[in-house]
Protein backbone atom coordinates (compact mmCIF):
# COMPACT_ATOMS: atom_id res chain seq x y z
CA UNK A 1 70.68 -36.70 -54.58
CA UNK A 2 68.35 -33.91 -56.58
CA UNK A 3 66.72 -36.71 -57.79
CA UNK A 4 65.76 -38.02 -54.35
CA UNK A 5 65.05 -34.78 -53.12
CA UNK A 6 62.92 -33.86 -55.27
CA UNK A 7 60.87 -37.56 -55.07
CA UNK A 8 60.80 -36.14 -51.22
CA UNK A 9 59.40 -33.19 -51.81
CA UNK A 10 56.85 -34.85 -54.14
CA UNK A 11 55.72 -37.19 -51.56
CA UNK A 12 55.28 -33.92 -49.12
CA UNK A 13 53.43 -32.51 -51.48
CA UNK A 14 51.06 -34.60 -52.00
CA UNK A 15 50.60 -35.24 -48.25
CA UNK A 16 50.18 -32.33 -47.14
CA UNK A 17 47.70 -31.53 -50.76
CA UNK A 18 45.25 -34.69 -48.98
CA UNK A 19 45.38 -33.21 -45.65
CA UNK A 20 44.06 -30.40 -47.35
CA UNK A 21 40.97 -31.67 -48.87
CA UNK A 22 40.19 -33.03 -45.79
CA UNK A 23 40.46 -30.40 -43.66
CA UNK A 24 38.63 -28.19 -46.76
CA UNK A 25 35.58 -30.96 -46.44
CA UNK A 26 34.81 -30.40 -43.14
CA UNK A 27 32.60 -27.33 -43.65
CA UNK A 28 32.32 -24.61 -40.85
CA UNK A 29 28.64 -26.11 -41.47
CA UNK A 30 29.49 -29.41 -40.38
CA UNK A 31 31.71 -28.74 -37.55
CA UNK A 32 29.07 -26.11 -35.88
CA UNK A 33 26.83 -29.58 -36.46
CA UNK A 34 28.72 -31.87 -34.78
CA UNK A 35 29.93 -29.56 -32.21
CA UNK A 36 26.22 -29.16 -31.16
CA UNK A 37 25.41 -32.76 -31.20
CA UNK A 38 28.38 -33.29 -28.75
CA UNK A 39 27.20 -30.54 -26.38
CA UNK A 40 23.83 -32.02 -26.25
CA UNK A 41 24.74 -35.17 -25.60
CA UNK A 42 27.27 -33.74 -22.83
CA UNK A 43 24.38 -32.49 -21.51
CA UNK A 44 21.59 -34.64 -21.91
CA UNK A 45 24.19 -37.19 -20.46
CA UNK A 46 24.61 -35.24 -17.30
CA UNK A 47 20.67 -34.67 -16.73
CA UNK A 48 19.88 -38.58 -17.40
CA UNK A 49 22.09 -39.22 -14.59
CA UNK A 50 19.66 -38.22 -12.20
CA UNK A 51 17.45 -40.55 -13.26
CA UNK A 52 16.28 -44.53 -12.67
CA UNK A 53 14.46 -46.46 -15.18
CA UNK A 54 13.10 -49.60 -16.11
CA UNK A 55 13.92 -51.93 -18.82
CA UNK A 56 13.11 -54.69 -20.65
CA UNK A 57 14.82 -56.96 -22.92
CA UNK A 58 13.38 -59.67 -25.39
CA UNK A 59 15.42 -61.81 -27.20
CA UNK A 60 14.52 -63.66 -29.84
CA UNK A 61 15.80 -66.34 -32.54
CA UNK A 62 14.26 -66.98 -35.61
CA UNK A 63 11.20 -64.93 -34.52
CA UNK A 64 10.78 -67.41 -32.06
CA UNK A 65 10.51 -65.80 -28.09
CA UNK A 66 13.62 -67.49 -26.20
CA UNK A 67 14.29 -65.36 -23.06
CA UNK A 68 12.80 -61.77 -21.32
CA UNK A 69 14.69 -60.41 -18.87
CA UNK A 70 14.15 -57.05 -16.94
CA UNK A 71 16.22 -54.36 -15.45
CA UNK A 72 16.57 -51.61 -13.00
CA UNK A 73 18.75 -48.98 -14.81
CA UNK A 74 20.58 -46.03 -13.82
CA UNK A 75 23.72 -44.07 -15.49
CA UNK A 76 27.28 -45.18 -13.90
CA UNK A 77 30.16 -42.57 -12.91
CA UNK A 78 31.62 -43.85 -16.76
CA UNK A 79 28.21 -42.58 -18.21
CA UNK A 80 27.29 -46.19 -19.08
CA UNK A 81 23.99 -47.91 -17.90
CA UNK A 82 24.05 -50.25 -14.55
CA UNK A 83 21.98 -52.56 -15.11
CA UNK A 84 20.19 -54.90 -11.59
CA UNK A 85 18.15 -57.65 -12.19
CA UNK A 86 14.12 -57.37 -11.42
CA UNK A 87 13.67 -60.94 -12.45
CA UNK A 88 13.49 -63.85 -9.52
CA UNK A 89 16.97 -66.06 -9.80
CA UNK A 90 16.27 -68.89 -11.66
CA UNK A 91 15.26 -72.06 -9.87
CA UNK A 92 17.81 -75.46 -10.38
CA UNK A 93 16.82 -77.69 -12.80
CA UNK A 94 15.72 -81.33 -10.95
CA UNK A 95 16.74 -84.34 -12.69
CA UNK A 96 13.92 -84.74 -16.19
CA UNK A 97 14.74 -88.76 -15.88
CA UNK A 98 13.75 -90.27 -19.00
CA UNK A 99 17.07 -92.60 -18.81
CA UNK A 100 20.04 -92.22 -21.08
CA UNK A 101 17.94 -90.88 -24.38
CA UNK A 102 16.37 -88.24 -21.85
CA UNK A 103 19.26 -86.65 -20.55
CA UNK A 104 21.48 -86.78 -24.19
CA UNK A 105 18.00 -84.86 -25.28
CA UNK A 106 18.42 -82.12 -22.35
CA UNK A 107 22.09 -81.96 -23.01
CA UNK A 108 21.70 -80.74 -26.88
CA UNK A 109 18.85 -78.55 -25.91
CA UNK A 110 21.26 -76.90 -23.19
CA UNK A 111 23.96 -76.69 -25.43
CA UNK A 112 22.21 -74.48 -28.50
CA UNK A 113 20.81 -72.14 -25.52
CA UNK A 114 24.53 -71.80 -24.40
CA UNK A 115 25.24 -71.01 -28.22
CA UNK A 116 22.16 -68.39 -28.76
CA UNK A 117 23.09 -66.76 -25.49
CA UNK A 118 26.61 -66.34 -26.11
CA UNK A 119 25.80 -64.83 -29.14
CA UNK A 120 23.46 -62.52 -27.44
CA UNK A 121 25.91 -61.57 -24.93
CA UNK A 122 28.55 -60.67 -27.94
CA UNK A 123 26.19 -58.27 -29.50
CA UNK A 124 24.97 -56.70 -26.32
CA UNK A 125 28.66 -56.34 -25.67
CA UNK A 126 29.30 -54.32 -29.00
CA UNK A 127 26.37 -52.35 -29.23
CA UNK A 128 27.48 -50.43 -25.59
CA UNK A 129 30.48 -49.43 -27.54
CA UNK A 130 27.93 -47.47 -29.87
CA UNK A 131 25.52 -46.46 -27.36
CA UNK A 132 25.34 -43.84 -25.91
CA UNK A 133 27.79 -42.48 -28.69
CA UNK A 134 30.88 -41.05 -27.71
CA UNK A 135 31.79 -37.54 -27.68
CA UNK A 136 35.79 -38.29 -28.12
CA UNK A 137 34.98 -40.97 -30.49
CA UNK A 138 32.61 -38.77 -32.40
CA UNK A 139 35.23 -36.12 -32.36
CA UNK A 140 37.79 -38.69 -33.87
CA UNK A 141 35.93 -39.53 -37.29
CA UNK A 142 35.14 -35.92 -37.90
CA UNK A 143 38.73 -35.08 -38.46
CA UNK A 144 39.33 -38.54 -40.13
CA UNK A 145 36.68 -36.75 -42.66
CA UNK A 146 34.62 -39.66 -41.70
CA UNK A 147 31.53 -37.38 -40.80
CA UNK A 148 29.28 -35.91 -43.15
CA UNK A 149 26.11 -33.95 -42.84
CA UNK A 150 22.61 -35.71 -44.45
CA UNK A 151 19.19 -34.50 -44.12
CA UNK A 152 17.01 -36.91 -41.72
CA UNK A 153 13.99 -36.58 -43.96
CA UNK A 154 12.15 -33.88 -41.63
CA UNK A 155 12.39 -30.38 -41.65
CA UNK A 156 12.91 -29.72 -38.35
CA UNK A 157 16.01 -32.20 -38.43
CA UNK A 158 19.06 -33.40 -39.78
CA UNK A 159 21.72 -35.97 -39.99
CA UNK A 160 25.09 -36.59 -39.54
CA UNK A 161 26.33 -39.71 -41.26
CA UNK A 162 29.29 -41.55 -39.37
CA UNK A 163 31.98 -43.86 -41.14
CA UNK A 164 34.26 -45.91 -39.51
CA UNK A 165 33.29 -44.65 -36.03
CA UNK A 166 34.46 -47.89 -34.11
CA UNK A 167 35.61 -50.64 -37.01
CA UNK A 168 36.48 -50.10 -40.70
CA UNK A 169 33.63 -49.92 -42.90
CA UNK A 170 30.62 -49.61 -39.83
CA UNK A 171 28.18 -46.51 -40.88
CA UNK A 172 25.82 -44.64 -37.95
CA UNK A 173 23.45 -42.35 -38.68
CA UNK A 174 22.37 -40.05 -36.09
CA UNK A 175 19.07 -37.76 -36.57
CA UNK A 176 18.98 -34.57 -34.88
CA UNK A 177 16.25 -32.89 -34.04
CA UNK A 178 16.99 -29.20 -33.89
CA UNK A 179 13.80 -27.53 -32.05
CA UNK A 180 14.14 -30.39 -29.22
CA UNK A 181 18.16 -30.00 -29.13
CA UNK A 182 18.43 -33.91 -29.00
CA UNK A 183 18.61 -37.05 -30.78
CA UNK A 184 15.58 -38.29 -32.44
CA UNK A 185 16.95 -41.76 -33.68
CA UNK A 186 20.18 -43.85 -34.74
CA UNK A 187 20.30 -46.46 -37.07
CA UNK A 188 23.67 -48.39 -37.03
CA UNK A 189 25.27 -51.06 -39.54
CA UNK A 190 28.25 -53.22 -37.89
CA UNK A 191 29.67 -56.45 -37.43
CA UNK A 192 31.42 -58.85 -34.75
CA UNK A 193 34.56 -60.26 -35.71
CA UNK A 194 33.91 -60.59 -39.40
CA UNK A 195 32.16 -58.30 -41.72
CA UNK A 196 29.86 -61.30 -42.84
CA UNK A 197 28.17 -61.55 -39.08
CA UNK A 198 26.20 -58.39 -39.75
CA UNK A 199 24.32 -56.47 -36.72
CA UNK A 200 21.99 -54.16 -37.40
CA UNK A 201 20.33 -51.49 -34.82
CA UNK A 202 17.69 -49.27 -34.75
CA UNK A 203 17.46 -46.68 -32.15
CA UNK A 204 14.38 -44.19 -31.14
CA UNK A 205 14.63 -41.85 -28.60
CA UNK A 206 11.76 -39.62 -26.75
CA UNK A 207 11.83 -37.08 -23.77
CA UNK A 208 10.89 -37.35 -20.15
CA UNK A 209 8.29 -34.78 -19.89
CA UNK A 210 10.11 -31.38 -18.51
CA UNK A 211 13.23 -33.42 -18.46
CA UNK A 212 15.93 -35.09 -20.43
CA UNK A 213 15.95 -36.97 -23.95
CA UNK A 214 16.30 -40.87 -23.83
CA UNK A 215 16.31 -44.16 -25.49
CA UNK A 216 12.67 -45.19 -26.33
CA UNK A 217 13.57 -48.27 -27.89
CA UNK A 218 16.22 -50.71 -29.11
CA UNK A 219 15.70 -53.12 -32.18
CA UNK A 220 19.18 -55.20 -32.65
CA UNK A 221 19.29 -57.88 -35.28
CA UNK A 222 22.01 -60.73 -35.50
CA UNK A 223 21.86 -61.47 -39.09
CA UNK A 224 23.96 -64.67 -39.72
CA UNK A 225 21.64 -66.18 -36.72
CA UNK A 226 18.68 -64.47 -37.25
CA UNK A 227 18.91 -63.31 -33.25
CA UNK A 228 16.53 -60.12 -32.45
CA UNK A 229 17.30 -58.32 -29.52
CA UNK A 230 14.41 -55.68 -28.21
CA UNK A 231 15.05 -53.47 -25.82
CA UNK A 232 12.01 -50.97 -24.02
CA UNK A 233 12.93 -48.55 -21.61
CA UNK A 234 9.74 -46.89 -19.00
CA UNK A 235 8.95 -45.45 -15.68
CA UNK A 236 11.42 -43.12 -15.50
CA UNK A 237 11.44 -41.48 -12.12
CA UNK A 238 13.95 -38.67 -10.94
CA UNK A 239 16.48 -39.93 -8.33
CA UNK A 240 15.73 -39.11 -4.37
């Protein structure tokens, strides 16, 4: 029984010892960092929603242009975008004729858009779980000691580097710039379902003149399909 209790005790110890360095890692530096971050986002998030912008989004496979679509965008009640179509529905595709050989041709071409698209849609899908970042989420990693504090390669800035923010092994990097009191940039490394289908992002951000900070621009690359997805946000205009 000593001999168990003491095994116990052991184990406590040395639980309680890693909760320790953890907790010791996070600097009062790092938490007055991230604490900022998350009250300008809070805020930022709040003044964007009075806004309406324009977007539009370019995808591409292989470097080759395969669909642009654009967007009226505003901020929901979630703080997510809501996105309503600018583009004319698309008209029905007539018969092509060409016989048999014609229409197994149009079928194959149909099917690898299907493919391309759904992959598109997948990526789209888990890049809004990254952007805008979350507050809570953000929150999360720093006491997981997944957060630590980079410079962003300007003086006026720096950066917090994320681990693990939404799936094991995904790093985000989010550039600060202090004199603005907003995000500069974010540059993100994740994946799908396996760590092998790679999707890359890089974010820029700019300010509405007298207003709030945004996203600029979106570059998302599909790596196992070599998919690009641009994004370009404009005309922002403050809600009636």
């Amino acid at each position: 029984m000593k001999v168990i209790g003491t095994r116990i005790a052991f184990a406590l110890f040395l639980a309680f010892g890693c909760f320790w360095v953890t907790a010791s890692a996070q600097s009062p530096e790092l938490q007055q960092k991230v604490a900022e971050l998350k009250q300008a986002m809070a805020q930022n998030q709040q003044a964007l929603a009075q806004y309406q912008w324009n977007e539009t989004m370019t995808i591409s496979l292989k470097g080759e242009e395969k669909k642009q679509e654009h967007f009226q965008v505003r901020l929901g009640p979630d703080g997510k975008p809501q996105k309503t179509s600018l583009d004319p529905p698309p008209s029905s595709s007539s018969d092509s004729g060409g016989g048999r050989r014609g229409r197994l041709k149009e079928h194959v071409v149909e099917k690898k858009k299907e493919e391309y698209q759904d992959y598109a849609n997948q990526i789209k899908s888990l890049i809004q779980q990254y952007l805008p970042p979350n507050k809570e989420t953000l929150q999360q990693a720093f006491q997981a000691g997944n957060v630590t504090l980079g410079s962003a390669g300007a003086p006026d800035e720096y950066a917090l580097n994320v681990a693990n923010y939404l799936k094991q092994g995904d790093k985000m990097i989010i550039a600060f710039n202090k004199e603005q009191h907003a995000i500069s940039s974010i540059t993100l490394a994740s994946y799908l379902n396996d760590p092998k289908d790679a999707v890359n992002v890089n974010v820029s951000f700019s300010s509405i003149p007298g207003g709030p900070n945004h996203i600029d621009s979106e570059t998302i690359n599909g790596v196992s399909k070599q998919l690009t997805i641009a994004v370009q946000n404009s005309n922002y205009q403050k809600l009636q």
